[in-house]
N, C-alpha and C. Protein backbone atom coordinates (compact mmCIF):
# COMPACT_ATOMS: atom_id res chain seq x y z
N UNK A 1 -16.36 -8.98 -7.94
CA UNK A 1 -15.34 -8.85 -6.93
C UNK A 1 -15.96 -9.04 -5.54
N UNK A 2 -16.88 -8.11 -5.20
CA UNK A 2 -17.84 -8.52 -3.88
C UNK A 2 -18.16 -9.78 -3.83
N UNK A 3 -18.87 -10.42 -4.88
CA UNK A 3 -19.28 -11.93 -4.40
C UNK A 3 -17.87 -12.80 -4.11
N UNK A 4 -17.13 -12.55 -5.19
CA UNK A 4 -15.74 -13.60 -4.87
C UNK A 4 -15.34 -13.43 -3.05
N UNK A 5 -15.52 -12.06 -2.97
CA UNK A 5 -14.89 -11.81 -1.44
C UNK A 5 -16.18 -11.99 -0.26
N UNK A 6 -17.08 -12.85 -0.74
CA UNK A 6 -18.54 -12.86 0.15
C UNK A 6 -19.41 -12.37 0.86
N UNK A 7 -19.24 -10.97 -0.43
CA UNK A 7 -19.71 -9.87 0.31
C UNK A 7 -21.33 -9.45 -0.74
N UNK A 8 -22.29 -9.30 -0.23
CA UNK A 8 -23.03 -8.41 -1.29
C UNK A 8 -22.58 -7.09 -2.01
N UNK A 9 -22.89 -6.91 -3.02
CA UNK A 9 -22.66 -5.89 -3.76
C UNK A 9 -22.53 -4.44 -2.84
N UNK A 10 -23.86 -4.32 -2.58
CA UNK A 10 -24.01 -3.18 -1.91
C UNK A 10 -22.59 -3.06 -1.02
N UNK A 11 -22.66 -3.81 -0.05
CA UNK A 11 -21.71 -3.42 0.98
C UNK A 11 -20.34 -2.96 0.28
N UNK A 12 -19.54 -3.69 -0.49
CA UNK A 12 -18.52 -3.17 -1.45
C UNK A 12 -18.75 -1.79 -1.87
N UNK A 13 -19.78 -1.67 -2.46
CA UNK A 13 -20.34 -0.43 -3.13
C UNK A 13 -20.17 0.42 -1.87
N UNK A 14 -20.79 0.44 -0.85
CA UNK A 14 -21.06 1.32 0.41
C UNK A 14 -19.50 1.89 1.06
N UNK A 15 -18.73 1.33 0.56
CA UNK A 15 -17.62 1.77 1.21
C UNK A 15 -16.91 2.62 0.88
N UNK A 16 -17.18 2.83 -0.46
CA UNK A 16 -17.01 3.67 -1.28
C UNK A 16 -17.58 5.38 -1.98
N UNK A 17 -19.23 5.35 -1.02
CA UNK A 17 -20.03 6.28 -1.14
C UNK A 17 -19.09 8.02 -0.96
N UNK A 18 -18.86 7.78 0.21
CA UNK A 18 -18.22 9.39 0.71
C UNK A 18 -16.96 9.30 -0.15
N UNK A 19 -16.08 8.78 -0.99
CA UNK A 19 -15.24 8.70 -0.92
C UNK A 19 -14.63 9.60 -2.46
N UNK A 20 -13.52 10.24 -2.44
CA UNK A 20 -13.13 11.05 -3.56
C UNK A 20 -12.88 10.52 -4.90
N UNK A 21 -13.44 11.17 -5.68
CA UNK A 21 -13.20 10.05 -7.04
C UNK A 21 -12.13 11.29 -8.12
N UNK A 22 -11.19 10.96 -8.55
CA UNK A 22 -10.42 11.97 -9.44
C UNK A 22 -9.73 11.75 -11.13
N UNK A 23 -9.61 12.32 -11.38
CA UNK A 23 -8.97 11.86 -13.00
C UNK A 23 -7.87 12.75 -13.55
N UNK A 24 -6.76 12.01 -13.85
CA UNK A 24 -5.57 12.18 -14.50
C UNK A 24 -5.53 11.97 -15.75
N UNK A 25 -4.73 12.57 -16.62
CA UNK A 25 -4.30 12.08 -18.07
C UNK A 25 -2.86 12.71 -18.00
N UNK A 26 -2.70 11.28 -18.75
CA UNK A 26 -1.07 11.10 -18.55
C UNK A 26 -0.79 10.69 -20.61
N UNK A 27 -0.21 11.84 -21.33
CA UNK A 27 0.09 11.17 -22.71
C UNK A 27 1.62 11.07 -23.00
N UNK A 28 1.74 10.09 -23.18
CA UNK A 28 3.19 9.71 -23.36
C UNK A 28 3.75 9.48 -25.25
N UNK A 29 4.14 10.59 -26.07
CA UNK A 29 4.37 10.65 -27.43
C UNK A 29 5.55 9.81 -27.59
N UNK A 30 5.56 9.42 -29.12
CA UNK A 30 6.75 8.61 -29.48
C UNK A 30 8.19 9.31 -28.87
N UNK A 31 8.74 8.40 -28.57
CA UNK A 31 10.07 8.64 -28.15
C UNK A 31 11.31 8.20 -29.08
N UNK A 32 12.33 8.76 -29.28
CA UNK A 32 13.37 8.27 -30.09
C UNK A 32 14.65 7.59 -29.17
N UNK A 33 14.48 8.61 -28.22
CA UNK A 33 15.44 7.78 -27.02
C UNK A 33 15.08 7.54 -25.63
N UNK A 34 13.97 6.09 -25.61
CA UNK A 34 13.14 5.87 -24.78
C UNK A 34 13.81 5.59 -23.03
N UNK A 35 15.05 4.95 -23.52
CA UNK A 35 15.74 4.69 -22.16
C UNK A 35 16.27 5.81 -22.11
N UNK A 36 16.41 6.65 -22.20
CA UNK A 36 17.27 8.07 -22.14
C UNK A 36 16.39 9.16 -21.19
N UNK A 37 15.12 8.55 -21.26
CA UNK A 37 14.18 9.55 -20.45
C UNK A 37 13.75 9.41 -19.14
N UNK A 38 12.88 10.02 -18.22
CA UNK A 38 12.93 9.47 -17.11
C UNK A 38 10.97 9.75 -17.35
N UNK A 39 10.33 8.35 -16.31
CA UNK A 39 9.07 8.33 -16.84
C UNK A 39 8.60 8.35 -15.08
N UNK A 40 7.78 7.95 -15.02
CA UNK A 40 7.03 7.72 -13.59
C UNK A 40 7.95 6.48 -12.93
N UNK A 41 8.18 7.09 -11.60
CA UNK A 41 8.86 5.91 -10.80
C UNK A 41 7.79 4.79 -10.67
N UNK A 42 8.76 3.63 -9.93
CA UNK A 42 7.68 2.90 -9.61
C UNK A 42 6.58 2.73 -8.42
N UNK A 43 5.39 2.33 -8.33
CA UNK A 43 4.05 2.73 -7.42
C UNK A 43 3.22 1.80 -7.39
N UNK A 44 2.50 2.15 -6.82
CA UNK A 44 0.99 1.52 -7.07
C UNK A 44 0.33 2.23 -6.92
N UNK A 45 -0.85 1.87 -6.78
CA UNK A 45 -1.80 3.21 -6.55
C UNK A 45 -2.77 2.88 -5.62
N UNK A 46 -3.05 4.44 -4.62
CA UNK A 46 -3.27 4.65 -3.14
C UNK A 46 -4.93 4.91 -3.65
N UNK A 47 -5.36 3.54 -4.19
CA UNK A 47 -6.76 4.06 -4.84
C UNK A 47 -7.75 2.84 -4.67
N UNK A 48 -9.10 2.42 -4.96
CA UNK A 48 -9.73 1.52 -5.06
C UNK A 48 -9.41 0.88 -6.19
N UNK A 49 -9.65 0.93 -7.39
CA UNK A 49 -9.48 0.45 -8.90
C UNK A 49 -8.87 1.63 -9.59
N UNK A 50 -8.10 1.62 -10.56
CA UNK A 50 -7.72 2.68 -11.63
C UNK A 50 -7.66 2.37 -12.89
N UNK A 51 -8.43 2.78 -13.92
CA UNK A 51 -8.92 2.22 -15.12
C UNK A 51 -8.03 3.30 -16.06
N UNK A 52 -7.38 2.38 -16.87
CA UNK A 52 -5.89 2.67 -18.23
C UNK A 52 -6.15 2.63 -19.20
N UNK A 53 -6.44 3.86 -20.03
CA UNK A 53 -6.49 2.84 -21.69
C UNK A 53 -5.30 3.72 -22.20
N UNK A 54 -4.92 3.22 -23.19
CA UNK A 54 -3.64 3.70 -23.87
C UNK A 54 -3.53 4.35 -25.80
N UNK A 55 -3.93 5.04 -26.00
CA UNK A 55 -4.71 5.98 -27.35
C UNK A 55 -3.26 5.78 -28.33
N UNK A 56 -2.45 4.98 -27.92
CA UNK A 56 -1.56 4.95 -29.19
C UNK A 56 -0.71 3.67 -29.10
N UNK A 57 -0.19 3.73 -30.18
CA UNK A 57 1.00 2.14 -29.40
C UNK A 57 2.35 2.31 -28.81
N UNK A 58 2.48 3.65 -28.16
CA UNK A 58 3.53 3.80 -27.40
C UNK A 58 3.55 2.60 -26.36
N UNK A 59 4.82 2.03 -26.17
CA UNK A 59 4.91 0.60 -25.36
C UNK A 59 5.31 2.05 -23.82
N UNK A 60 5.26 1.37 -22.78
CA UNK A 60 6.12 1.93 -21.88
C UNK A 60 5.69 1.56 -20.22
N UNK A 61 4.18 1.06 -20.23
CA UNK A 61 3.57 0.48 -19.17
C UNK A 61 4.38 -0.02 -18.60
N UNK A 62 4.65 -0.84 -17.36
CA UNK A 62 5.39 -1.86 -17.05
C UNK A 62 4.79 -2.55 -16.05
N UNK A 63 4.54 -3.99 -15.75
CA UNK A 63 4.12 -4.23 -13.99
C UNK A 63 5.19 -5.15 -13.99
N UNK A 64 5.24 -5.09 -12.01
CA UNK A 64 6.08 -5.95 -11.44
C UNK A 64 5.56 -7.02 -11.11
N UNK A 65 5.94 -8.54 -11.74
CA UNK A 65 5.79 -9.66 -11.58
C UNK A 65 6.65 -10.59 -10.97
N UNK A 66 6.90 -11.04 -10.25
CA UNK A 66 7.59 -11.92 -9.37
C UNK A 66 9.39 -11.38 -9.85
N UNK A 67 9.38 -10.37 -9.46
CA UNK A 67 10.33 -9.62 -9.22
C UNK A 67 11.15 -8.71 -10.93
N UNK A 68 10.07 -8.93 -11.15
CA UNK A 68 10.98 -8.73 -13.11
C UNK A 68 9.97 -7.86 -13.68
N UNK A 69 10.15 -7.28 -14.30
CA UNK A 69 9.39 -5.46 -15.03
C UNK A 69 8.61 -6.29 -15.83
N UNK A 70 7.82 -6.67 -16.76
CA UNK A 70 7.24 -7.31 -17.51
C UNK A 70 6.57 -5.63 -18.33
N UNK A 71 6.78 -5.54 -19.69
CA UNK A 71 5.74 -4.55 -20.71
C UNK A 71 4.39 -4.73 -20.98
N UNK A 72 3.36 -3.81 -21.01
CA UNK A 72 1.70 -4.21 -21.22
C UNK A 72 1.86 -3.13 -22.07
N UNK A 73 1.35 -4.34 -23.37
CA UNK A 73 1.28 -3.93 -24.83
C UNK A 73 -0.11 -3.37 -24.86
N UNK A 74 0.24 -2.28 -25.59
CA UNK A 74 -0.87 -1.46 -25.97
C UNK A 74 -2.48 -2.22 -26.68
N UNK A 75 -3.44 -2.31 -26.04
CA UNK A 75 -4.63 -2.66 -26.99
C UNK A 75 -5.65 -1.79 -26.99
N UNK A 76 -5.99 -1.73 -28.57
CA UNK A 76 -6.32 -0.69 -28.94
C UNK A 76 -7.98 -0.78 -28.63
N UNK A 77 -8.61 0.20 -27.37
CA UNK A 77 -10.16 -0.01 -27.11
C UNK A 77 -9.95 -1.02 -26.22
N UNK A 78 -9.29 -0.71 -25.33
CA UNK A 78 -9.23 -2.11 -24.23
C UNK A 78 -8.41 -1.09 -23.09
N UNK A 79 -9.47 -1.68 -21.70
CA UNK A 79 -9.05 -0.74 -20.62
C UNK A 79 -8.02 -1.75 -19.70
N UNK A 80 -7.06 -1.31 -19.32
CA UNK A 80 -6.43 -1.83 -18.09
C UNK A 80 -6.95 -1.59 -16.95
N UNK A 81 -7.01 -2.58 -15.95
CA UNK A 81 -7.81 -2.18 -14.82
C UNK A 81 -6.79 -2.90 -13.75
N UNK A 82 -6.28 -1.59 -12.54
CA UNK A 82 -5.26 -2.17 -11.34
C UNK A 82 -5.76 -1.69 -10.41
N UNK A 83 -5.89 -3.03 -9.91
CA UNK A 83 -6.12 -2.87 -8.28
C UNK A 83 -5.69 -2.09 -7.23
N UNK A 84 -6.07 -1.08 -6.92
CA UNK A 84 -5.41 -0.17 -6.07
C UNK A 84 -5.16 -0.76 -4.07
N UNK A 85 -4.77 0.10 -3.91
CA UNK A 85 -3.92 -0.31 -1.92
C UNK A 85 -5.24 -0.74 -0.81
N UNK A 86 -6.39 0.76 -1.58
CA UNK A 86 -7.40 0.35 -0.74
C UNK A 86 -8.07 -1.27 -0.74
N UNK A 87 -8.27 -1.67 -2.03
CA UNK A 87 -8.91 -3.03 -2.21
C UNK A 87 -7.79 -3.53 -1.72
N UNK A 88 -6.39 -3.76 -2.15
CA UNK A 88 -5.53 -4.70 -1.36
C UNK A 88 -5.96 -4.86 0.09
N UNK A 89 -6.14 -3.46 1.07
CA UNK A 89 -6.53 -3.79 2.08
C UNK A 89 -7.63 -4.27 2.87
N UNK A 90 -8.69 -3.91 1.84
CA UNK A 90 -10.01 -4.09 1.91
C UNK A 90 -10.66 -5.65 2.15
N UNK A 91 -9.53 -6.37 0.95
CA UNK A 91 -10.08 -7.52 0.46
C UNK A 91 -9.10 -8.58 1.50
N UNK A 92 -8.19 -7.68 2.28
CA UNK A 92 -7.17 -8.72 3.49
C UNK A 92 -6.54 -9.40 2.64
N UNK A 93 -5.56 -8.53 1.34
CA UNK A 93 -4.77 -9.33 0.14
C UNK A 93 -5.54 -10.18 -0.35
N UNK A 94 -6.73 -10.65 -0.60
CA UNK A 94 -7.14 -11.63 -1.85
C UNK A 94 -6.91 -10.91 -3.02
N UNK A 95 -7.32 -9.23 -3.31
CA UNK A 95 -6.74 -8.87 -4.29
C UNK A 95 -5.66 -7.84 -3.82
N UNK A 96 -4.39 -8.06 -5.12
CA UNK A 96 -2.88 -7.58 -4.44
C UNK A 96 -3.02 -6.20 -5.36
N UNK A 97 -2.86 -4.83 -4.65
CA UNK A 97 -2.49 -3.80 -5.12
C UNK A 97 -0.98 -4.21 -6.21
N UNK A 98 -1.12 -3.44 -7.83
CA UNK A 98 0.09 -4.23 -8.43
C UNK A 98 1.31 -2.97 -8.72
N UNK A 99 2.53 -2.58 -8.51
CA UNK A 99 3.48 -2.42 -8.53
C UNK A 99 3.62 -1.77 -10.34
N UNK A 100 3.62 -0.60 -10.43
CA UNK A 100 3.76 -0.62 -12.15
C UNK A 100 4.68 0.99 -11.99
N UNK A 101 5.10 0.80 -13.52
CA UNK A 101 5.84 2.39 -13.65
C UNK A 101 5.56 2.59 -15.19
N UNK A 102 6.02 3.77 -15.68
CA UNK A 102 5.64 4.42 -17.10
C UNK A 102 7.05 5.11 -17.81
């Protein structure tokens, strides 16, 4: 990501030193009446990177793609990784903070 944005490593890295690092878990069980429930609005996240993995095949992810909800199917041992607001701003939009709900 640093080199794409022509930056050395370090400096990317450096911006990040003081900065708060935190962790959530979010488990979402089978549902029988999935539209019936109410899940996480939609967001992005006020973060550098935020790394997803998903421990079952509950579907329910969603990102916003040129204006339409699109589903991110569960893979099993495979991390999702979204760009958070800070890199959006960081990188002057080369990378776009992405729009998702649950």
């Amino acid at each position: 990501m640093a080199m794409n944005l022509g930056l050395s490593p370090d400096v990317l890295a450096s911006m990040f030193e003081d900065g708060i690092q935190g962790i959530r878990l979010n488990y979402y069980p089978p549902c029988k009446q999935a539209n019936g429930v109410l899940g996480h609005t939609p967001h992005s996240d006020a973060t550098g990177l935020t790394l997803l993995t998903q421990v079952n095949d509950v579907d329910g992810l969603q990102i916003k793609k040129n204006g339409k909800w699109l589903p991110i199917k569960p893979v099993h041992r495979a991390f999702i990784v979204n760009v958070g607001d800070i890199i959006e701003i960081m990188s002057n939009e080369q990378y776009k903070s992405i729009e998702h709900r649950a």
